[in-house]
N, C-alpha and C. Protein backbone atom coordinates (compact mmCIF):
# COMPACT_ATOMS: atom_id res chain seq x y z
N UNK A 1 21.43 37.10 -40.66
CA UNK A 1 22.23 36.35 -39.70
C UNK A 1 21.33 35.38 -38.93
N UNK A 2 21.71 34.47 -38.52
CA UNK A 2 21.25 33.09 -37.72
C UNK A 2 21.01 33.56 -36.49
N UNK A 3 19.84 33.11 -36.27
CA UNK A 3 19.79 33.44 -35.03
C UNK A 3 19.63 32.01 -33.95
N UNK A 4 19.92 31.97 -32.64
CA UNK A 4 20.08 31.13 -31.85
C UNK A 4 19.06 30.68 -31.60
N UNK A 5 18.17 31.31 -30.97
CA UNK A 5 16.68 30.78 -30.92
C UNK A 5 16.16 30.18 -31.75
N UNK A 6 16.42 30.27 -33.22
CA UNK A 6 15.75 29.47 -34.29
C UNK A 6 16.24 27.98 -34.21
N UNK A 7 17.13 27.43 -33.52
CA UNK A 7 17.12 26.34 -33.28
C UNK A 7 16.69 25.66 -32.50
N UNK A 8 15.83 26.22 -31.70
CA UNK A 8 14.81 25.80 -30.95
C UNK A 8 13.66 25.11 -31.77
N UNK A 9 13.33 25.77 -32.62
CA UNK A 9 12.35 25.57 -33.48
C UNK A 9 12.81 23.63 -34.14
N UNK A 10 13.91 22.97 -34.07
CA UNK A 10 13.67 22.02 -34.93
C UNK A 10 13.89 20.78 -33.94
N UNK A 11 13.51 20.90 -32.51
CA UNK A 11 12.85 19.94 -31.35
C UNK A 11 13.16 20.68 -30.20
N UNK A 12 10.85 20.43 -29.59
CA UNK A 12 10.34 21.52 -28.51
C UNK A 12 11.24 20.86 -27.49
N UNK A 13 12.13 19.78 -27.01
CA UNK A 13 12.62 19.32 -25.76
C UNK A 13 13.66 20.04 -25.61
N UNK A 14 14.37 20.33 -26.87
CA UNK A 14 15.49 21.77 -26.82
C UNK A 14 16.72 20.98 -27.53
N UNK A 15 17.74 21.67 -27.91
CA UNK A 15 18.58 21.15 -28.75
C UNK A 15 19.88 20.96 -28.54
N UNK A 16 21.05 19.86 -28.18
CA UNK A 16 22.05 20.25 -27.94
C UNK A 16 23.09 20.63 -28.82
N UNK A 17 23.89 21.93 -28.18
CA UNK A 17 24.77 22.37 -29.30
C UNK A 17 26.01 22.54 -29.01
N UNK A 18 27.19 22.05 -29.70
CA UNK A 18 28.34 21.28 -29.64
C UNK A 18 29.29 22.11 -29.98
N UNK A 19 30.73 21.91 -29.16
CA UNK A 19 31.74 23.06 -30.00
C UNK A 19 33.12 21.89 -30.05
N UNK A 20 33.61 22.42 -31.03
CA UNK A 20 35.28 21.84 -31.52
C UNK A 20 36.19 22.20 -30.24
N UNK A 21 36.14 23.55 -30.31
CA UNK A 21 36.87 24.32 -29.50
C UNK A 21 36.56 25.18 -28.59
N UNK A 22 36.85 25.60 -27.22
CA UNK A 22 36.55 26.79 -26.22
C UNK A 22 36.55 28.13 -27.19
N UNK A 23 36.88 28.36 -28.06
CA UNK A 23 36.32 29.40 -28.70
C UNK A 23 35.37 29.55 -29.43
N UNK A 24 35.02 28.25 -29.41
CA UNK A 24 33.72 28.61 -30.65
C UNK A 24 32.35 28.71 -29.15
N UNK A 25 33.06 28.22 -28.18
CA UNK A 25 32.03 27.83 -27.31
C UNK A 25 31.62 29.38 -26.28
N UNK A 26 33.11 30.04 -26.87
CA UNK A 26 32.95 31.63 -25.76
C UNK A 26 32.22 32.26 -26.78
N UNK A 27 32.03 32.35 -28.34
CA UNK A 27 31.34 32.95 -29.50
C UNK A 27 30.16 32.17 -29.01
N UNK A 28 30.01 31.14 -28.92
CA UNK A 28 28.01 30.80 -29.02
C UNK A 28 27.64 32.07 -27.35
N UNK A 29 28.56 31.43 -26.05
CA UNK A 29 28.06 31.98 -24.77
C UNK A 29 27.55 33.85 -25.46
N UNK A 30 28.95 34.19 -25.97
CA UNK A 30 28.36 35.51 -26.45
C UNK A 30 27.02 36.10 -26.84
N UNK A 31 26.95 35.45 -28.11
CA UNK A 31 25.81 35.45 -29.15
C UNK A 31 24.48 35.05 -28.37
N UNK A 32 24.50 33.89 -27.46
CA UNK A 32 23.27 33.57 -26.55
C UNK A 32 23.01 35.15 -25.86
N UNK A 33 23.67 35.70 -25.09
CA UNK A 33 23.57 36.74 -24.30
C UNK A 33 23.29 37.75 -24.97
N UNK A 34 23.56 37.87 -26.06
CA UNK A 34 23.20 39.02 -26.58
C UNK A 34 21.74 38.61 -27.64
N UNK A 35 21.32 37.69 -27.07
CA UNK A 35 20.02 36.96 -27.70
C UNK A 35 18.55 37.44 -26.17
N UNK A 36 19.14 37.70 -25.22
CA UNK A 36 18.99 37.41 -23.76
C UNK A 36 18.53 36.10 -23.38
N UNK A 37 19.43 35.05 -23.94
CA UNK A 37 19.71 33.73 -23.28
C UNK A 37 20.17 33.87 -22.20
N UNK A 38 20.08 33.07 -20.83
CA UNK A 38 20.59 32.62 -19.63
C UNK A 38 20.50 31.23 -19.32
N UNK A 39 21.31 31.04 -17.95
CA UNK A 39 21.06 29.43 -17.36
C UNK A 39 19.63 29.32 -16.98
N UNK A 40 19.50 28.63 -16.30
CA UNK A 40 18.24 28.58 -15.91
C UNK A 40 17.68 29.15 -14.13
N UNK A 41 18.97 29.77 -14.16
CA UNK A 41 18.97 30.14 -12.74
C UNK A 41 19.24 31.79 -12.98
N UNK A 42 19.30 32.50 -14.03
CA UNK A 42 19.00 33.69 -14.43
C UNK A 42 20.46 34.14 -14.74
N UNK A 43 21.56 33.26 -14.85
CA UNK A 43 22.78 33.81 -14.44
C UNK A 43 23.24 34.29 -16.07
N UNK A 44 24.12 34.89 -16.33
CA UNK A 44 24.37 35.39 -18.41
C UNK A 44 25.68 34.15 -18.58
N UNK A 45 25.49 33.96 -19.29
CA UNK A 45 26.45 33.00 -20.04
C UNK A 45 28.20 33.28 -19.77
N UNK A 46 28.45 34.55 -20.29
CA UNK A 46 29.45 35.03 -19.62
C UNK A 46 30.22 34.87 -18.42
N UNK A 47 29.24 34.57 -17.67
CA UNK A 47 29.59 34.44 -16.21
C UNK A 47 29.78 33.06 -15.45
N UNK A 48 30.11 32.55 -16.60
CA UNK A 48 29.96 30.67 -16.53
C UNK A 48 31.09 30.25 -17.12
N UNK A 49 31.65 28.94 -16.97
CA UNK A 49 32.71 28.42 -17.66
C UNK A 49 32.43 28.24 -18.95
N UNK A 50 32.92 27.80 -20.21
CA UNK A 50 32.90 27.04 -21.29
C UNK A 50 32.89 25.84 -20.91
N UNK A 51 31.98 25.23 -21.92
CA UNK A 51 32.14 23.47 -22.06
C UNK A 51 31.93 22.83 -23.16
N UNK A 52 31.99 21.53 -23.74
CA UNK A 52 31.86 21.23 -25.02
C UNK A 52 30.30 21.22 -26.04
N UNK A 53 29.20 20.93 -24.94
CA UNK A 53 28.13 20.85 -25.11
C UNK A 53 27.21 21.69 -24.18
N UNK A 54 26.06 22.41 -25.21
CA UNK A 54 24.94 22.98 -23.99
C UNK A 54 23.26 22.47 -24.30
N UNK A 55 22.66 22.69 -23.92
CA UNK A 55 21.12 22.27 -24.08
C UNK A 55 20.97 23.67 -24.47
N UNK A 56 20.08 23.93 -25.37
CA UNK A 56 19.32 24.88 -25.44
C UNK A 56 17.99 24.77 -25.81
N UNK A 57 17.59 25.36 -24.79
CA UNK A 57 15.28 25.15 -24.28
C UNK A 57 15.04 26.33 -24.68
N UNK A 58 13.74 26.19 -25.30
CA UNK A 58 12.41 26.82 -26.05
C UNK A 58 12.40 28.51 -25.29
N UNK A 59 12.60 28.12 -23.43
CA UNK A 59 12.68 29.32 -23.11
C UNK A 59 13.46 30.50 -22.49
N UNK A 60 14.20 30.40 -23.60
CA UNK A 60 15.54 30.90 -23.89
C UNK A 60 16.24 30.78 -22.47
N UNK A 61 16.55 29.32 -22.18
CA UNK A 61 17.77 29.27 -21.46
C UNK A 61 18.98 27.96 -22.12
N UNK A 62 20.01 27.63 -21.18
CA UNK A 62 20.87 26.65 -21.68
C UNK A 62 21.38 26.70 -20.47
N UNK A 63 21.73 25.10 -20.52
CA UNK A 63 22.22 24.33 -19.70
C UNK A 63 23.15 23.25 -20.18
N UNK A 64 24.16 23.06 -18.74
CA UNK A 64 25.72 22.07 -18.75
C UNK A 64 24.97 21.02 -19.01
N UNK A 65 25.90 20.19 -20.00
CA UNK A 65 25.02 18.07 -20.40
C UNK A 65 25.91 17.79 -19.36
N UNK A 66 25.60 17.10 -18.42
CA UNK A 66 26.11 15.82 -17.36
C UNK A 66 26.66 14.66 -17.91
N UNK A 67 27.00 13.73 -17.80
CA UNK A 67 27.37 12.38 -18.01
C UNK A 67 25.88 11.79 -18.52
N UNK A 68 24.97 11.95 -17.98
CA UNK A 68 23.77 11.12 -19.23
C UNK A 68 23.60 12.18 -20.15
N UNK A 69 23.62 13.22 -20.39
CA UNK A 69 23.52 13.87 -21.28
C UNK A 69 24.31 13.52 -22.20
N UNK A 70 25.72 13.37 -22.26
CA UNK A 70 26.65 13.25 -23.15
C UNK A 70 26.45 11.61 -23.43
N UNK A 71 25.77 10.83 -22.91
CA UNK A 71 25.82 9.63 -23.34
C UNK A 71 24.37 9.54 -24.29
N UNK A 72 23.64 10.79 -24.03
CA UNK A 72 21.94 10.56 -24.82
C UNK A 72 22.47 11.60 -26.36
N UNK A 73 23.29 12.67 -25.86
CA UNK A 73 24.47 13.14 -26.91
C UNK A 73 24.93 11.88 -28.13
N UNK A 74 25.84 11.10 -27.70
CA UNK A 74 26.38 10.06 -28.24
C UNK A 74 25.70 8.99 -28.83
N UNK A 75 23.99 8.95 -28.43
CA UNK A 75 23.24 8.28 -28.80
C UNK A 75 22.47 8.65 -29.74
N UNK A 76 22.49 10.26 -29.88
CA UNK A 76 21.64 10.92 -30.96
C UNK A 76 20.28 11.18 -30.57
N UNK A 77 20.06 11.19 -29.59
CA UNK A 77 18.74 11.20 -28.57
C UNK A 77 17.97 12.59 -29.18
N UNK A 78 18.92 13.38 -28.91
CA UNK A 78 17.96 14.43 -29.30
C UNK A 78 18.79 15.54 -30.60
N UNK A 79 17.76 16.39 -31.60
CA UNK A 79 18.84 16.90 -32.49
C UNK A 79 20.29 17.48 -31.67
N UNK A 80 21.34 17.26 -32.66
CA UNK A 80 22.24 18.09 -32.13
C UNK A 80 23.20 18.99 -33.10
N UNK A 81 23.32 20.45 -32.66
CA UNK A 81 23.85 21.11 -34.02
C UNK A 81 25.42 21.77 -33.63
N UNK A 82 25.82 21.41 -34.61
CA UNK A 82 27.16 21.83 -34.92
C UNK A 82 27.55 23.55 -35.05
N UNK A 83 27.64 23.87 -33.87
CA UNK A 83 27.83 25.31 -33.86
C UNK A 83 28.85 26.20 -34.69
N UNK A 84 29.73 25.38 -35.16
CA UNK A 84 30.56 26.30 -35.82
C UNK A 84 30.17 26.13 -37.36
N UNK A 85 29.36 25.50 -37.88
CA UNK A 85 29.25 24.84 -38.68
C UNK A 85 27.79 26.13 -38.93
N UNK A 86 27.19 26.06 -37.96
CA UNK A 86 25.76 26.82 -37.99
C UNK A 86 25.86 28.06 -38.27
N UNK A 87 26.89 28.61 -37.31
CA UNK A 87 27.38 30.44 -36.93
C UNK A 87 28.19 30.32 -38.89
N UNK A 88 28.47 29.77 -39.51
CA UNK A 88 29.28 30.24 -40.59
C UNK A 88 28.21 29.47 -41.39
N UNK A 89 26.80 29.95 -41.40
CA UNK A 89 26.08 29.66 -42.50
C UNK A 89 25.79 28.34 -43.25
N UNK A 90 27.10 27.11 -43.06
CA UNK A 90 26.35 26.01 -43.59
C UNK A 90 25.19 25.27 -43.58
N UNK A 91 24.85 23.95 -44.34
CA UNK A 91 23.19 23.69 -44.50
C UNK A 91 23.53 22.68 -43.59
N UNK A 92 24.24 21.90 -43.50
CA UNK A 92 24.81 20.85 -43.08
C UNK A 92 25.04 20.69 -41.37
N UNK A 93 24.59 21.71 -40.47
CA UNK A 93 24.74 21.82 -39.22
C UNK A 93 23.95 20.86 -38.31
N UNK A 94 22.93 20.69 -39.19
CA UNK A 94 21.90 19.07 -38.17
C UNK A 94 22.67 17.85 -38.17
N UNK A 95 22.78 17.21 -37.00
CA UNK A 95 22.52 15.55 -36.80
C UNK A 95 21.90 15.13 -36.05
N UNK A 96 22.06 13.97 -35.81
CA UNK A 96 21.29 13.13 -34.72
C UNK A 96 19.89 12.70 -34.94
N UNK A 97 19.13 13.19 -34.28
CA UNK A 97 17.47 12.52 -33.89
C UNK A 97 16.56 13.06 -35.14
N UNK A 98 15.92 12.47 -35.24
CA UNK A 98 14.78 13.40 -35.89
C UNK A 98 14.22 14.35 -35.21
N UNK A 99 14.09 15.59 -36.16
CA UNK A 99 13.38 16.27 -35.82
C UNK A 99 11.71 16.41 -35.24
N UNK A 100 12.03 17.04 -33.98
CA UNK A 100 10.35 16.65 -33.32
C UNK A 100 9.57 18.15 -32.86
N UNK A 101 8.83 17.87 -33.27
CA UNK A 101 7.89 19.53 -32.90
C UNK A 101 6.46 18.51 -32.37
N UNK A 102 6.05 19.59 -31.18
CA UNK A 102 4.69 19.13 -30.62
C UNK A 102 3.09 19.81 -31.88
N UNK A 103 2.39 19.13 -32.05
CA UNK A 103 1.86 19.29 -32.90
C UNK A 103 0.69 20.33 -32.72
């Protein structure tokens, strides 16, 4: 099984990850938490709204995209993966930026 953190691994600035639907987005909050992902303020995922997009950083937290986020989103700024696409095994879950790792 996939794990969440491994998408950290394909850019160190962190990766944003995208949902269709509030359910795919209460399945990622899940799966983070039971990863021991949090915000960055220590709070569990659970305990937060759903939204369409999250950041997820190297050290194991995630965070809400703002209005420049969703416009650096829309720009392809940084990778961004298709969560439902990821959680059901396809290869096809990357877009956006190139991939960047610090060397």
């Amino acid at each position: 099984m996939r794990k969440l953190m491994d998408l950290v691994e394909l850019d160190d600035r962190g990766v944003f990850v995208y949902f269709r639907t509030p359910a795919l987005c209460r399945d990622f909050m899940c799966n983070a938490e039971a990863e021991g992902i949090t915000f960055g303020d220590g709070v569990r995922p659970s305990q937060r709204d759903v939204t369409d997009i999250f950041v997820l950083h190297t050290d194991k937290t995630i965070a809400y995209v703002g209005a420049v986020g969703h416009m650096a989103f829309g720009a392809g700024a940084r990778v961004r993966v298709d969560y439902e696409k990821y959680r059901n095994g396809e290869e096809d879950f990357i877009h956006g930026a190139k991939l960047f790792r610090n060397a």
